[in-house]
Every structure is written in structure tokens, then in C-alpha cells.
C-alpha atoms as a PDB file:
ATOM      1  CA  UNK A   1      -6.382  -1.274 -11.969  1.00  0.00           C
ATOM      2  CA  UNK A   2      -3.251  -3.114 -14.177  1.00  0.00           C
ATOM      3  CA  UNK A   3      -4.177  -6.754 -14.748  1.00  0.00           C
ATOM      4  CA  UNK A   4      -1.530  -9.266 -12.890  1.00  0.00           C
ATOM      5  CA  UNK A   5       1.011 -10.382 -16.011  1.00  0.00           C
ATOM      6  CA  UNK A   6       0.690 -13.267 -17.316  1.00  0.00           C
ATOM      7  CA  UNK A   7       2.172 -15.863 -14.785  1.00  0.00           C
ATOM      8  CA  UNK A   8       5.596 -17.654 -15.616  1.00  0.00           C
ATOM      9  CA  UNK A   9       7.292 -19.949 -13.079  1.00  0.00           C
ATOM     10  CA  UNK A  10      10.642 -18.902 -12.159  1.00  0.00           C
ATOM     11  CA  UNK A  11      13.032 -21.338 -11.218  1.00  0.00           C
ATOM     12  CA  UNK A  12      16.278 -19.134  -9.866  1.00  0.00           C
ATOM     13  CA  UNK A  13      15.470 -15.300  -8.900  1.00  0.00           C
ATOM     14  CA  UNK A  14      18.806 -15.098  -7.329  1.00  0.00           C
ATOM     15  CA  UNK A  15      18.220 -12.384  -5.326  1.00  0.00           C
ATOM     16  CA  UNK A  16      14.852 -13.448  -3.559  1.00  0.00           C
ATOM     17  CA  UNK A  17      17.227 -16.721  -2.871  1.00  0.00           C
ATOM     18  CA  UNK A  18      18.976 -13.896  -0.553  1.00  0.00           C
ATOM     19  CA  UNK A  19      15.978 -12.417   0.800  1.00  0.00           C
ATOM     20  CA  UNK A  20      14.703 -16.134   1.627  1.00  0.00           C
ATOM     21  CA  UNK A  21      17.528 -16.508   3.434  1.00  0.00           C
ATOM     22  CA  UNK A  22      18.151 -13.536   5.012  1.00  0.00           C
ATOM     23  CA  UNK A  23      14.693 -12.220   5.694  1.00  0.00           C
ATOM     24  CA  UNK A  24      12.376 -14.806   5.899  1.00  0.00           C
ATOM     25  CA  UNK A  25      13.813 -17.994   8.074  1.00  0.00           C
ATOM     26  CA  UNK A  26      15.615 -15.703  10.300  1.00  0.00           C
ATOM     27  CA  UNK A  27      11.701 -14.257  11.179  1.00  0.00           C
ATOM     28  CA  UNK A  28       9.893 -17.699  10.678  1.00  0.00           C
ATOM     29  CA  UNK A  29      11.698 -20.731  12.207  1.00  0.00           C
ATOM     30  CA  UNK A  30      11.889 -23.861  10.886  1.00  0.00           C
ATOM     31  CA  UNK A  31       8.600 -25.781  11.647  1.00  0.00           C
ATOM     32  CA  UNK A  32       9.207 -29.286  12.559  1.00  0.00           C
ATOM     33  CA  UNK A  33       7.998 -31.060   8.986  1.00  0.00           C
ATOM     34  CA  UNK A  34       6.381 -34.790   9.356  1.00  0.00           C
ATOM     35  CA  UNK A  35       5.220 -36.707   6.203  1.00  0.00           C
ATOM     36  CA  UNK A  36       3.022 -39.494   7.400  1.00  0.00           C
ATOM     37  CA  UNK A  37       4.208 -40.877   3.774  1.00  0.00           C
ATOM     38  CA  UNK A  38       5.979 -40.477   1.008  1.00  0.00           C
ATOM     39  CA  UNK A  39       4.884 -37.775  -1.433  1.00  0.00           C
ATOM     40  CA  UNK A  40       4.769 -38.382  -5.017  1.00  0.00           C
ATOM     41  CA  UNK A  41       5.134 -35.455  -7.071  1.00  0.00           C
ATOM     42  CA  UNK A  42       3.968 -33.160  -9.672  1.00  0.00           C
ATOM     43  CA  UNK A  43       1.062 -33.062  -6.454  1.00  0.00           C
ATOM     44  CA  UNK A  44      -1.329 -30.567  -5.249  1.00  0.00           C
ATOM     45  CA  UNK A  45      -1.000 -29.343  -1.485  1.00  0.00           C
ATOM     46  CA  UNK A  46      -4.148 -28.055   0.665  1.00  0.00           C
ATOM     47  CA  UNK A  47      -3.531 -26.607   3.733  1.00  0.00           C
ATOM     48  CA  UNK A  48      -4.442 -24.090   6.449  1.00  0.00           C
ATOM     49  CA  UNK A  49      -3.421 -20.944   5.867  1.00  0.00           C
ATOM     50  CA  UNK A  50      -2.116 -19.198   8.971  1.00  0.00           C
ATOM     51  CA  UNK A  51      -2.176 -15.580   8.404  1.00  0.00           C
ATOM     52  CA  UNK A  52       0.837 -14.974   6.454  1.00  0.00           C
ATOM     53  CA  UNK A  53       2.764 -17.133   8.342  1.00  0.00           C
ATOM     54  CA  UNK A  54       1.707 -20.192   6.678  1.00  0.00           C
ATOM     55  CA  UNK A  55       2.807 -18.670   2.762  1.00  0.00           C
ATOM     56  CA  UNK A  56       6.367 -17.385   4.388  1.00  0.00           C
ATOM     57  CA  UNK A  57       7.070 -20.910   5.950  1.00  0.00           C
ATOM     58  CA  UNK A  58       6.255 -23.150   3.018  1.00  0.00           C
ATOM     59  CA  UNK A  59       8.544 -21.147   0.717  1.00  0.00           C
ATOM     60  CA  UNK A  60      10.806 -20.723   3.491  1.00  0.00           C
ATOM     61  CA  UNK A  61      11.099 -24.372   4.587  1.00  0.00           C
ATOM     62  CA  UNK A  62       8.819 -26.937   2.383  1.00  0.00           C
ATOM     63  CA  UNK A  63      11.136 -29.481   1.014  1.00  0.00           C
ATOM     64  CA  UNK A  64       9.659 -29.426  -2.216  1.00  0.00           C
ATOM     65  CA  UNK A  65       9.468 -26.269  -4.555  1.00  0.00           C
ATOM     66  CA  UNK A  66       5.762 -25.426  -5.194  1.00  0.00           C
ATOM     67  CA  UNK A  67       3.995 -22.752  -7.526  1.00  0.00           C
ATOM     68  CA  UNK A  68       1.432 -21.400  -5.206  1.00  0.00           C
ATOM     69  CA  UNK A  69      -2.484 -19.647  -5.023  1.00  0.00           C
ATOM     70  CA  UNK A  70      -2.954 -16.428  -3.819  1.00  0.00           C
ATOM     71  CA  UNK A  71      -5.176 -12.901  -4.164  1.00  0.00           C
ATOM     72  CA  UNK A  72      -5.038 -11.202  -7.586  1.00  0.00           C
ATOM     73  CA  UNK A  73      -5.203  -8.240  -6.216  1.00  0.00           C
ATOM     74  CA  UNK A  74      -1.539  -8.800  -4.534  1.00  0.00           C
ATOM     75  CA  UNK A  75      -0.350  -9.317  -8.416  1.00  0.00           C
ATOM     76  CA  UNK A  76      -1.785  -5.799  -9.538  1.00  0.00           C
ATOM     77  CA  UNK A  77      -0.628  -1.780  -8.900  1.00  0.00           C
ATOM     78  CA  UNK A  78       0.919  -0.515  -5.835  1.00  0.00           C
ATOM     79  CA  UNK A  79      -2.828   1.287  -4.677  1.00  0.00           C
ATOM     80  CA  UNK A  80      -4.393  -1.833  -5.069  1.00  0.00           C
ATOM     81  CA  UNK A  81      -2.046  -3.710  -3.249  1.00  0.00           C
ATOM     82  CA  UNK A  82      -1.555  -1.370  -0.442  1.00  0.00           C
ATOM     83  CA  UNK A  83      -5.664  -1.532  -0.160  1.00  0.00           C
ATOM     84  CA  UNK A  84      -6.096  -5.584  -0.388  1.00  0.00           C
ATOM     85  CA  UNK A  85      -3.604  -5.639   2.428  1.00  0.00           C
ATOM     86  CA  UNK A  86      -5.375  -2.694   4.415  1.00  0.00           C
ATOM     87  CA  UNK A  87      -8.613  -3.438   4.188  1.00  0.00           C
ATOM     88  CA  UNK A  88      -9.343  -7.155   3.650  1.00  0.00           C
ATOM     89  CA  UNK A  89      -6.155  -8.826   4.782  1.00  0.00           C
ATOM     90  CA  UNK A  90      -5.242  -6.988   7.901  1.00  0.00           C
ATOM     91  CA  UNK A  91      -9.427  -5.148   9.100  1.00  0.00           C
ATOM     92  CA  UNK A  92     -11.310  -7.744   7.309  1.00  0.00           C
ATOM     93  CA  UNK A  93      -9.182 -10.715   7.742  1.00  0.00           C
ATOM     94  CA  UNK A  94      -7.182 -10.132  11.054  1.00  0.00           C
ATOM     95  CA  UNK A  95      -9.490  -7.257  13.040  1.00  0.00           C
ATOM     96  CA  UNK A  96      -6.802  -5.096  13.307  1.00  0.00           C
ATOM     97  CA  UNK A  97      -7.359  -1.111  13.820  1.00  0.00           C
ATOM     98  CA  UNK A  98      -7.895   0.728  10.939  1.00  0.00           C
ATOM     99  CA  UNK A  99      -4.671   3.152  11.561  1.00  0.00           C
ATOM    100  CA  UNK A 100      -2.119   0.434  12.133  1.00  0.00           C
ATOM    101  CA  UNK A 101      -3.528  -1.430   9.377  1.00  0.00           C
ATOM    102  CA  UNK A 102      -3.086   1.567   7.066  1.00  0.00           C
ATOM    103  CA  UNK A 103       0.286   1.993   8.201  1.00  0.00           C
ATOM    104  CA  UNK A 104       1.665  -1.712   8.034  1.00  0.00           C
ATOM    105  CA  UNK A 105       0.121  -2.044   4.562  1.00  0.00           C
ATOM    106  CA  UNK A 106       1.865   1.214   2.805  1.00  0.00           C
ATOM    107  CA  UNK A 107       5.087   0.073   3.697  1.00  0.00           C
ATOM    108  CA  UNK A 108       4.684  -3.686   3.005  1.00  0.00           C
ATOM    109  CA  UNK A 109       2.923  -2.945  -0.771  1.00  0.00           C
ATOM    110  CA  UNK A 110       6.312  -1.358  -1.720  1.00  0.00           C
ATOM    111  CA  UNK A 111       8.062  -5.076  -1.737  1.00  0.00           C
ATOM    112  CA  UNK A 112       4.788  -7.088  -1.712  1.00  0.00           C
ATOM    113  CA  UNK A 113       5.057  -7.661  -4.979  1.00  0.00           C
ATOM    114  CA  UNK A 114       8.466  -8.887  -5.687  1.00  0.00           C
ATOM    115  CA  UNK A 115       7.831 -11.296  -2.622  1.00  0.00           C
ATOM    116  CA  UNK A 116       4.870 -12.601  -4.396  1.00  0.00           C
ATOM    117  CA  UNK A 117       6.562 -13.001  -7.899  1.00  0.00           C
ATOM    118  CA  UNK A 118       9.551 -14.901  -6.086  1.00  0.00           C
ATOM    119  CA  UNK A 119       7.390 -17.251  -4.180  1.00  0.00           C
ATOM    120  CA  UNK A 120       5.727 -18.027  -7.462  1.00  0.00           C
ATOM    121  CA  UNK A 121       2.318 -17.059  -6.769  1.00  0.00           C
ATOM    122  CA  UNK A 122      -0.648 -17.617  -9.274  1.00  0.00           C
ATOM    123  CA  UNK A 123      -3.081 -14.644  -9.598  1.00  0.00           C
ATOM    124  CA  UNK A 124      -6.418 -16.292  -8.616  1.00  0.00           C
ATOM    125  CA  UNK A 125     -10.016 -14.811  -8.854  1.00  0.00           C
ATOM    126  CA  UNK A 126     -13.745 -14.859  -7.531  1.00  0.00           C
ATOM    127  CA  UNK A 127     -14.953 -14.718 -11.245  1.00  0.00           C
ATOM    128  CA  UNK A 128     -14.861 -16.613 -14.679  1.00  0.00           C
ATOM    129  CA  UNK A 129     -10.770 -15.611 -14.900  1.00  0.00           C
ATOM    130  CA  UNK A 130     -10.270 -18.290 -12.733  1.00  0.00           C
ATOM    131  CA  UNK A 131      -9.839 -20.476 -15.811  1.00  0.00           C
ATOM    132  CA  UNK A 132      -6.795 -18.788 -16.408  1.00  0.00           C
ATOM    133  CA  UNK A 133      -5.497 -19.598 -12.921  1.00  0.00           C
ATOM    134  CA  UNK A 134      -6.365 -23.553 -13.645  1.00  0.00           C
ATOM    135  CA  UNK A 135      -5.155 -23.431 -17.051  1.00  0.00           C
ATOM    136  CA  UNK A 136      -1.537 -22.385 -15.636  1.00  0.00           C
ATOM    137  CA  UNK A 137      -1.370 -24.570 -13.017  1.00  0.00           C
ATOM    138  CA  UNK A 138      -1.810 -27.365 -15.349  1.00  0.00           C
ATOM    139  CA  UNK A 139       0.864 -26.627 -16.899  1.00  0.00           C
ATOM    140  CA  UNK A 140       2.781 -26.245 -14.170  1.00  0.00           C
ATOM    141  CA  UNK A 141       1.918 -29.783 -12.768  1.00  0.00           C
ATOM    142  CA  UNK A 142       2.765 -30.976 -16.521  1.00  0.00           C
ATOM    143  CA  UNK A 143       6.241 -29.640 -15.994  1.00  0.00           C
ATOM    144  CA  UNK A 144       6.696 -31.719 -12.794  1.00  0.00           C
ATOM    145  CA  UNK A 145       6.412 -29.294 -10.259  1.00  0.00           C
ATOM    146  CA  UNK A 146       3.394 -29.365  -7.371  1.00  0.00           C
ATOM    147  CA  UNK A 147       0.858 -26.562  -6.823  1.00  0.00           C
ATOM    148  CA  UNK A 148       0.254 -25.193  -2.470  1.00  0.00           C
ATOM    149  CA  UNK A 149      -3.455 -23.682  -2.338  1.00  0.00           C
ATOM    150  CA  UNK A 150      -5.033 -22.355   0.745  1.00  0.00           C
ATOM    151  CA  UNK A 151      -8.245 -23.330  -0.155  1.00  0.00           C
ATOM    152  CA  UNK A 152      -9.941 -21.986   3.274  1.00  0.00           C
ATOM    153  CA  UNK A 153     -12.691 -19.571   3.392  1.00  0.00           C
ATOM    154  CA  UNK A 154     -11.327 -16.715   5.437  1.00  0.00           C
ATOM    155  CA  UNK A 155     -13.659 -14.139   5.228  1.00  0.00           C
ATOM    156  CA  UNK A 156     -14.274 -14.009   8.796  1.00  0.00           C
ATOM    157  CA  UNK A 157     -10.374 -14.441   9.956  1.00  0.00           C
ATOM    158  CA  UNK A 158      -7.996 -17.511  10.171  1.00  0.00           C
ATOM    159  CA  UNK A 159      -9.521 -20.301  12.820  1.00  0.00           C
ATOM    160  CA  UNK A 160      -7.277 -23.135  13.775  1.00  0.00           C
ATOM    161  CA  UNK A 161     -10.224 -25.661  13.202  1.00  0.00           C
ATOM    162  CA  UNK A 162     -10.872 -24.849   9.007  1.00  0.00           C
ATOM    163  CA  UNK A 163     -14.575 -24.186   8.676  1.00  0.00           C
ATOM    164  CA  UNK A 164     -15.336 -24.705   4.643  1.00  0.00           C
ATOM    165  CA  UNK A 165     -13.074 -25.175   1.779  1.00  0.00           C
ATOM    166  CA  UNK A 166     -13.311 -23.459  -1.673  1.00  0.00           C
ATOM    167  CA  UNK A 167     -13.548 -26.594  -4.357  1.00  0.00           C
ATOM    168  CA  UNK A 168     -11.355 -24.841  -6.741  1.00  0.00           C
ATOM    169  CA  UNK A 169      -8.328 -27.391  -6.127  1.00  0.00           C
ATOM    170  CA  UNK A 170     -10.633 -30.035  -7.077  1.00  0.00           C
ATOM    171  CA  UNK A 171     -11.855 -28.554 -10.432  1.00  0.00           C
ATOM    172  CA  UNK A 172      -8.086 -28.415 -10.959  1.00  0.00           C
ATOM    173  CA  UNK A 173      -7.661 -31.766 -10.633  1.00  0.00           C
ATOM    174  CA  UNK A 174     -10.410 -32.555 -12.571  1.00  0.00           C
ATOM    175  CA  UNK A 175      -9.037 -29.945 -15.508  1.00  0.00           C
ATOM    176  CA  UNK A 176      -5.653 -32.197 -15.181  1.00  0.00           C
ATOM    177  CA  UNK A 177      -7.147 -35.464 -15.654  1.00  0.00           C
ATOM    178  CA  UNK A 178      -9.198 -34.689 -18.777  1.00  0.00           C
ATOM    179  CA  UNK A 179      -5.731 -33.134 -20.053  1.00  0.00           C
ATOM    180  CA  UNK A 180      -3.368 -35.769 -19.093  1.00  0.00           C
ATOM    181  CA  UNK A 181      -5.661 -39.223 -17.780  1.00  0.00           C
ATOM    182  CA  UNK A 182      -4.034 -38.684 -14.805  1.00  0.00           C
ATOM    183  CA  UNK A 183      -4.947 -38.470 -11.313  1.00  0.00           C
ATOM    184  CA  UNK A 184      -2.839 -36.220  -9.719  1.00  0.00           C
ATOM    185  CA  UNK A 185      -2.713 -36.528  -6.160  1.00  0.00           C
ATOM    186  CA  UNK A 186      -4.015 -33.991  -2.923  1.00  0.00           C
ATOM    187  CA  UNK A 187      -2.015 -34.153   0.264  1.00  0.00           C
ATOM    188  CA  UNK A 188      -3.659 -32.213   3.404  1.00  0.00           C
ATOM    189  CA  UNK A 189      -1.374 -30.475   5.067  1.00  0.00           C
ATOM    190  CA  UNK A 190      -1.757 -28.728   8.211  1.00  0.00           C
ATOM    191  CA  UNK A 191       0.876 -25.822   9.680  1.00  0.00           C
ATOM    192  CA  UNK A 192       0.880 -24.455  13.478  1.00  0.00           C
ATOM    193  CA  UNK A 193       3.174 -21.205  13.607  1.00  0.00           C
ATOM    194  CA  UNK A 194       2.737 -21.137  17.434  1.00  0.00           C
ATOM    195  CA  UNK A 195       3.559 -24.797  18.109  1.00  0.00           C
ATOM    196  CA  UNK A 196       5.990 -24.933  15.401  1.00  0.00           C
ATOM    197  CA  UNK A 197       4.501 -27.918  13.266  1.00  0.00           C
ATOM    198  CA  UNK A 198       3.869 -28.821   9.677  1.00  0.00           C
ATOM    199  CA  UNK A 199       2.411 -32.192   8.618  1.00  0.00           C
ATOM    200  CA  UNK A 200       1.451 -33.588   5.609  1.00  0.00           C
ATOM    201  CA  UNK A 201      -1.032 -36.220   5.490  1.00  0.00           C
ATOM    202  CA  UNK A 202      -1.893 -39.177   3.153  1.00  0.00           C
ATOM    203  CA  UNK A 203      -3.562 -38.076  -0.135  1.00  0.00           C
ATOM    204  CA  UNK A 204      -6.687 -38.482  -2.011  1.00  0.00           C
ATOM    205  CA  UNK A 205      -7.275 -38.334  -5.226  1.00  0.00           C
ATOM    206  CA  UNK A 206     -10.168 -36.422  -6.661  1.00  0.00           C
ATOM    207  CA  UNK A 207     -11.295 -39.211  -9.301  1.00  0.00           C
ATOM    208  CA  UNK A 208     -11.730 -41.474  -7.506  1.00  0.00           C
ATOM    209  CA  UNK A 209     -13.645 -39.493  -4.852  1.00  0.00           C
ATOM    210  CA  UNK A 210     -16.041 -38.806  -7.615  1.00  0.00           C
ATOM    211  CA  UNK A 211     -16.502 -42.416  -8.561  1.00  0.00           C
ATOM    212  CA  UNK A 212     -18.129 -42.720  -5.257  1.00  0.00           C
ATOM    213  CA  UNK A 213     -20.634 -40.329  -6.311  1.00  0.00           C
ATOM    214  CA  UNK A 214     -19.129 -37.195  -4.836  1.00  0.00           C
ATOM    215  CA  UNK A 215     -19.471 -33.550  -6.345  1.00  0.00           C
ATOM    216  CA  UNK A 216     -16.662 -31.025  -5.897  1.00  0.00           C
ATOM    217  CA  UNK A 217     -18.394 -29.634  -2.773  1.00  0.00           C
ATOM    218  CA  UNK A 218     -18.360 -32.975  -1.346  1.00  0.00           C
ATOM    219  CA  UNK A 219     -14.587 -33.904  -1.817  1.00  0.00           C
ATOM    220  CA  UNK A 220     -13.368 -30.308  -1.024  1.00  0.00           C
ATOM    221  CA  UNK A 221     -15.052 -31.352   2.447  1.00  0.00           C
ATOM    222  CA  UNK A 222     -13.148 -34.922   2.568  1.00  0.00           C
ATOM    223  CA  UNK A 223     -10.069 -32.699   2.551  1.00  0.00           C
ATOM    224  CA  UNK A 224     -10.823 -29.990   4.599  1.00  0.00           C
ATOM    225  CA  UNK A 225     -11.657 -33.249   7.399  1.00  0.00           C
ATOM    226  CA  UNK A 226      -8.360 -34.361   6.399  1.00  0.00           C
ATOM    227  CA  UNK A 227      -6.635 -31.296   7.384  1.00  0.00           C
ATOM    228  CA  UNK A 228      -8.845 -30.886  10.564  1.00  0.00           C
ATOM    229  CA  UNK A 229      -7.705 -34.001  11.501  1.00  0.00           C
ATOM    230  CA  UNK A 230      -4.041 -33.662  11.057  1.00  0.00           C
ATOM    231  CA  UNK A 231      -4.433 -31.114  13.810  1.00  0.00           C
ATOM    232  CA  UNK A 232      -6.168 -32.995  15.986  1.00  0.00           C
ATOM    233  CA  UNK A 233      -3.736 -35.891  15.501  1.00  0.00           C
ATOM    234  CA  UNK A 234      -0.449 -34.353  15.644  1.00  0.00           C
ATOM    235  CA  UNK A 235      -0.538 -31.150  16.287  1.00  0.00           C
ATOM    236  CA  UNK A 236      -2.188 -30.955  19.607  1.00  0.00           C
ATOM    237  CA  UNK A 237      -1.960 -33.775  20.214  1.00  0.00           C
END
């Protein structure tokens, strides 16, 4: 297996500014986007993820540019993109038959790729190469421009109602502040493909979480709530 490259954020890849408008908002709609305030920015964003629905729309209609998290494995060789998408994102992930899965994941690994590079996706891993992944976004945030992570653990398929949150947008906040001495702030945001709705809540900020005597664990589960309740709040509502 090729390692991902080394990531780089692109600010104009004309032709994915074609494909973004030709391919993706024709197929995903505009959600209707509520800030309950006003967003300061560089920022990190935690939401839900949505199947792939919730990636597409945030490139495709988010306001605000963001360099985003997602699978490694999606950054690597055609074979091992063609089997992340066939066996954990569309069996594991989404149930779906083994045959269709196959089928809808041979096709899509062709262009996968240059979808992922356009969107600005960070490679981001189960191991000790995270480090990489916070060391980048770092920078990224130090060049003024926000980070989206889909924090939720998805193992068992996307729920509307997130279950548990992976902490690693905290430890990146945490990297950030011993790098800078600032505090960068973490909107929830919660996205609805079927009802058509994005929000983004009121932030927290990780310090001073942690000055209340939280661990990483703990304030990954303040957000997670936060998101939660976006949906019960105005989504559903």
C-alpha cells in the first residue's frame, strides 16, 4: 500500500471548482444553513457525519472554506481505495449487500481520489501517524483557515442521535494552544440530508473545558451533547 502524500492545502483546483458545481449541488441541495452566532475563524467544526452526504454538502455549500478529516485509506492506491469503500464504508458502515457494494465501490475509487484531494482532505489514522494529521492541521489553522472533523464513532453505521465522539479534535486544540497560546474555538454543527438542515451551534473552547477539570474524553462528550442537541433543537424540532 502507497502512503497518502504529504498533505498541502489547495486553494483554486479549477477544475474540481467545475465538478463542485456541476456534480455535486446539482445531486445535494442546498441545506438550509443557521448560525445561532457569529463564527470566528481560523475554527474547528464537529459535526455528524451523514453518510457521505454530510462531506459533499459542506464542501458543496458551507460558507466558509475548510480543510477537512477523513480515512487514510481514501488518500492511498486505487485497490485500497476501492476496498475501504467496499468493505468498511458501504458492508461495514451502511449494511449494504456485498455485490452492490463491490460494484458501487470499483467505479467510485476511479475519481475518489481527486474528489478527496479537491475537498482538501487530511489523511487521518488509528495509530501513532496521527501526529502527522495534527501537526498539519495546525498549520492550517495558523494560516487562517478552519478545520471540519467528523469526529463520530461509526463503526456500527451513521445514527441520527451521535453515540461517542473520538477526542482527537480536542488533542488538536490542545497541540494549537501550546503552539500559538491560543484557544481556538469548536463549533457543533449538526447536518440533516433528509430534512434539509445544517446548524451550527455556539462554541466551546477546549482550555477552558479543561480548567474545569475535564480530560479529552470528557470534553469530546460536551460536544458530542452539543451536537445532539442541535438536533433536538432545530432540526426536529
Amino acid at each position: 500500500m502507497k502512503q497518502p502524500k504529504p498533505f498541502k492545502y489547495i486553494r483554486h483546483m479549477p477544475l474540481f471548482g467545475v465538478f463542485r458545481a456541476l456534480i455535486m449541488k446539482p445531486f445535494y441541495r442546498r441545506p438550509e444553513i443557521t448560525f445561532l452566532c457569529d463564527v470566528e475563524q481560523p475554527a474547528i467544526f464537529v459535526s455528524n457525519h451523514d453518510a457521505k452526504r454530510g462531506p459533499v454538502t459542506s464542501e458543496a455549500w458551507f460558507p466558509i472554506r475548510t480543510a477537512k478529516w477523513g480515512a487514510y485509506e481514501m488518500l492511498c492506491d486505487y485497490n485500497t481505495r476501492r476496498k475501504y469503500l467496499r468493505d468498511v464504508f458501504y458492508i461495514k458502515k451502511q449494511g449494504m449487500g456485498r455485490a452492490k457494494a463491490s460494484f458501487k465501490a470499483f467505479f467510485e475509487a476511479f475519481f475518489s481520489l481527486y474528489i478527496y484531494r479537491g475537498m482538501n482532505i487530511m489523511p487521518t489514522y488509528p495509530d501513532a501517524r496521527l501526529s502527522r494529521t495534527l501537526g498539519d492541521s495546525v498549520e492550517v489553522l495558523k494560516n487562517g483557515i478552519s478545520v471540519w472533523i467528523w469526529p463520530e464513532d461509526s463503526d456500527g453505521g451513521y445514527d441520527e442521535v451521535i453515540g461517542k465522539f473520538f477526542p482527537g479534535f480536542v488533542m488538536l486544540a490542545e497541540l494549537f494552544r501550546r503552539r500559538t497560546g491560543a484557544d481556538v474555538p469548536i463549533y457543533p454543527v449538526y447536518y440533516h440530508s433528509g430534512l434539509k438542515k445544517l446548524v451550527v451551534g455556539r462554541p466551546r473552547y477546549a482550555h477552558a473545558l479543561k480548567e474545569h477539570g475535564m480530560d479529552r474524553n470528557a470534553i469530546a462528550e460536551v460536544l458530542r451533547n452539543d451536537v445532539n442537541d442541535l438536533y433536538y433543537e432545530h432540526i426536529i424540532k
